[in-house]
Protein backbone atom coordinates (compact mmCIF):
# COMPACT_ATOMS: atom_id res chain seq x y z
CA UNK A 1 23.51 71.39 43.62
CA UNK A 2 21.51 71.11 40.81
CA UNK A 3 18.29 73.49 40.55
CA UNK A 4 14.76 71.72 40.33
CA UNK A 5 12.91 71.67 37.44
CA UNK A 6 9.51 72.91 36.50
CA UNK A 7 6.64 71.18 37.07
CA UNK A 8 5.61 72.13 33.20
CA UNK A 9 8.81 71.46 32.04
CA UNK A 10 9.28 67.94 33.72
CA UNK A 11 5.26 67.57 32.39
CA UNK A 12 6.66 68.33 28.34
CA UNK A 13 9.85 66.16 29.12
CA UNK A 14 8.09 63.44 30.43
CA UNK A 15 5.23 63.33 27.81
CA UNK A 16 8.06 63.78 24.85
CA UNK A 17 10.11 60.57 26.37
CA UNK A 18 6.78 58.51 26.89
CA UNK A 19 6.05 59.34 23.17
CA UNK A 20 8.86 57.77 21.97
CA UNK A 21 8.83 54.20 23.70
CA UNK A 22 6.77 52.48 26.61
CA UNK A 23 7.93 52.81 29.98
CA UNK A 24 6.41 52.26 33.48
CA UNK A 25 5.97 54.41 36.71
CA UNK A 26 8.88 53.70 38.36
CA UNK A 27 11.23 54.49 35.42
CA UNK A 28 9.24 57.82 35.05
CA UNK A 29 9.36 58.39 39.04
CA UNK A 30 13.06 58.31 39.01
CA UNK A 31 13.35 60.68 35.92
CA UNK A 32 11.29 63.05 37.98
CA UNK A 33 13.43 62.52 41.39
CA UNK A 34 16.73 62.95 39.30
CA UNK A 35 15.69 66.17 38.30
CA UNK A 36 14.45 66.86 41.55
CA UNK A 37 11.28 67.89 41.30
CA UNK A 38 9.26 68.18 44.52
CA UNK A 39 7.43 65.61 45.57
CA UNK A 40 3.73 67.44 45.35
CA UNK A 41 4.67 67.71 41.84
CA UNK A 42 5.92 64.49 40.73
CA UNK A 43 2.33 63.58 41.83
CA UNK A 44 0.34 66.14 39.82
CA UNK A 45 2.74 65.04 36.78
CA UNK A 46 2.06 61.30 37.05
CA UNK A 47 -1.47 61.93 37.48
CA UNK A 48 -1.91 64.05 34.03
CA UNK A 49 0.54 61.47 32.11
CA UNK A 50 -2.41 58.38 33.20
CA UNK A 51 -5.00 60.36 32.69
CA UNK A 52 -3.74 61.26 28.98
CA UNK A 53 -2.63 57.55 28.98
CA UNK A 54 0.77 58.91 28.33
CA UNK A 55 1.98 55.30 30.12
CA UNK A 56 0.27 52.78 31.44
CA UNK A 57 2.02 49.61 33.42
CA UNK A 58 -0.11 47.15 32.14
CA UNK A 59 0.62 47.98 28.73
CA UNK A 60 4.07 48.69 29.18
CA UNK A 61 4.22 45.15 30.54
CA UNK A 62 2.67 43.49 27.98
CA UNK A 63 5.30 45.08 25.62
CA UNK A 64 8.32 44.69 27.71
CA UNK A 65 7.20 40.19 27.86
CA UNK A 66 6.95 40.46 23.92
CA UNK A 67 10.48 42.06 23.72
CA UNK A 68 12.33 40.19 26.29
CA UNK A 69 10.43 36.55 24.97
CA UNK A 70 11.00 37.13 21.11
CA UNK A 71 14.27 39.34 20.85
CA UNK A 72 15.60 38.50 24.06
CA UNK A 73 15.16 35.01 24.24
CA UNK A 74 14.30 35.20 28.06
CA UNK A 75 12.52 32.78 30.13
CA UNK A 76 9.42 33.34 32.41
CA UNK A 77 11.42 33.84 35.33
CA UNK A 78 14.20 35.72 34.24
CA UNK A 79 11.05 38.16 32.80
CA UNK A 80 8.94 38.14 35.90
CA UNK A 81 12.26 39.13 37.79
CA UNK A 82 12.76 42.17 35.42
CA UNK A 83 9.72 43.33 35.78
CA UNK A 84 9.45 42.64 39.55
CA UNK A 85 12.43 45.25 39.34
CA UNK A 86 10.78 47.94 37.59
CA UNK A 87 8.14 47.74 40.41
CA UNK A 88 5.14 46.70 38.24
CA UNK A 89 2.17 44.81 40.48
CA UNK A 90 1.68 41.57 41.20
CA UNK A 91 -1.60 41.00 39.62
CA UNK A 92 -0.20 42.94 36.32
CA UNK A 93 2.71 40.68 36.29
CA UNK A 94 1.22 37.10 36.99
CA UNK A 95 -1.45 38.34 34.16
CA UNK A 96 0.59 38.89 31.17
CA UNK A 97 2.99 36.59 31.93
CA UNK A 98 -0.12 33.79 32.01
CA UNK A 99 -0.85 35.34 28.23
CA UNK A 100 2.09 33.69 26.64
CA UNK A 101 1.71 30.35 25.73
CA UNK A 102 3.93 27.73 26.72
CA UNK A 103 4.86 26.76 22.95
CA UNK A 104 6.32 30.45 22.43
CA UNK A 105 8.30 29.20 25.01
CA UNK A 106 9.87 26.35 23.82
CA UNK A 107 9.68 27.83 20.54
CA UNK A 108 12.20 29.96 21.68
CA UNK A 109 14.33 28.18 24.03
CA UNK A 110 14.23 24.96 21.39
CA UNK A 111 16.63 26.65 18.95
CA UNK A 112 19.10 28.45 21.48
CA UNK A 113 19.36 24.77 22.78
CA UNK A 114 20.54 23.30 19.21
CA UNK A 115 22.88 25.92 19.19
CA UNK A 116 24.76 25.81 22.51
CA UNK A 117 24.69 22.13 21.96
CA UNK A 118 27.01 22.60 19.16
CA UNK A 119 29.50 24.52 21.03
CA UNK A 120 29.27 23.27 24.05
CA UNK A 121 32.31 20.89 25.10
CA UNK A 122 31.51 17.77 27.63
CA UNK A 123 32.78 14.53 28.43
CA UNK A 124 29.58 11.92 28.15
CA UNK A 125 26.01 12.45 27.36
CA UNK A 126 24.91 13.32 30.95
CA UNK A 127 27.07 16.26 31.54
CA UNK A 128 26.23 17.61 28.23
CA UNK A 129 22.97 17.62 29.46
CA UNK A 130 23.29 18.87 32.62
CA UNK A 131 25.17 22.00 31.11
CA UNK A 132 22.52 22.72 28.71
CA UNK A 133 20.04 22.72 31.73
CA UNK A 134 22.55 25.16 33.50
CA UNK A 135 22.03 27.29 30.78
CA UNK A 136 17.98 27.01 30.39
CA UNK A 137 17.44 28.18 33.99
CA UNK A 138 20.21 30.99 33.52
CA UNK A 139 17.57 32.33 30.33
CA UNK A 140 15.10 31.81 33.41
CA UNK A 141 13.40 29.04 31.48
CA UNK A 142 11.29 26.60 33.62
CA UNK A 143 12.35 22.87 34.55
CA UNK A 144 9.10 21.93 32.36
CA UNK A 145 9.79 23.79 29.59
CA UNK A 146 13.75 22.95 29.23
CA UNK A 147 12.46 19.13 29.68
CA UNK A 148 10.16 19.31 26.88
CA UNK A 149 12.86 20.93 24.35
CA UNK A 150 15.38 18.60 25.56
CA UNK A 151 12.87 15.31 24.89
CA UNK A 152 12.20 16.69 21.31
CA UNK A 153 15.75 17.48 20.31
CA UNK A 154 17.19 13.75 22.32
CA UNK A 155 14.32 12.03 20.25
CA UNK A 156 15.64 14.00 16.94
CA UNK A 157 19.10 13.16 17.85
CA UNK A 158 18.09 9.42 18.22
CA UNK A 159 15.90 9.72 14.50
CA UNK A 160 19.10 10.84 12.84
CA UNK A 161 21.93 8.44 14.11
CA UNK A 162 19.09 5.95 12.95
């Protein structure tokens, strides 16, 4: 069985891996309980990583939605599942997620569209469709957002055979 660490050496490990990149409480919480440091502790370490704003879940949000939006290419609900995952609140969640726009959105989505409609393989119109809708919602975009890409690029398609 492994031997638990310091409290003041979990406290420098912590505050050198929080350095590097954002992370929330949760992932830090199960750093701490992997290297099994007591739970009186774990508590005393969280509190002096806040306090010297070493993480904060809000702002580790905010950066994990930029990420998973732009480089990602993930939908609003495929996001707001991740992060429901890493434990972050509610309130922080709905928040941030409400900060991006839904044009960064279909921004996104518009062009992974135009490609998977080029490899994608159907019989008529309609199922074509309906498999580019299948994979929309599997990105976790929205019905309203995978409509409006799909009206643009159908009234594109219609400009060019013209």
């Amino acid at each position: 069985m492994m031997q638990p660490m310091t409290e003041e050496t979990a406290l420098l490990k912590l505050a050198d891996y929080c350095a590097r990149g954002e992370h929330c409480a949760s992932e830090l919480l199960t750093k701490l309980a992997a290297w099994h440091v007591p739970e009186e502790a774990r508590m005393r370490i969280m509190r002096e990583l806040q306090e010297r704003r070493y993480f904060d879940d809000e702002r580790y949000a905010r950066a994990f939605v930029k990420d998973k939006v732009n480089y990602t290419k993930w939908g609003r609900r495929k996001v707001e599942q991740a992060l429901w995952q890493k434990h972050i609140s509610e309130d922080i969640r709905q928040r941030v997620l409400d900060e991006v726009d839904t044009d960064d959105y279909v921004r996104v989505l518009r062009p992974l569209l135009q490609q998977k409609r080029r490899t994608t393989k159907a019989r008529s119109d309609y199922e074509l469709q309906q498999k580019l809708v299948r994979f929309a919602l599997s990105r976790g975009y929205t019905m309203d957002v995978i409509r409006q890409c799909m009206e643009v690029d159908d009234a594109i398609e219609a400009e060019d055979e013209m």
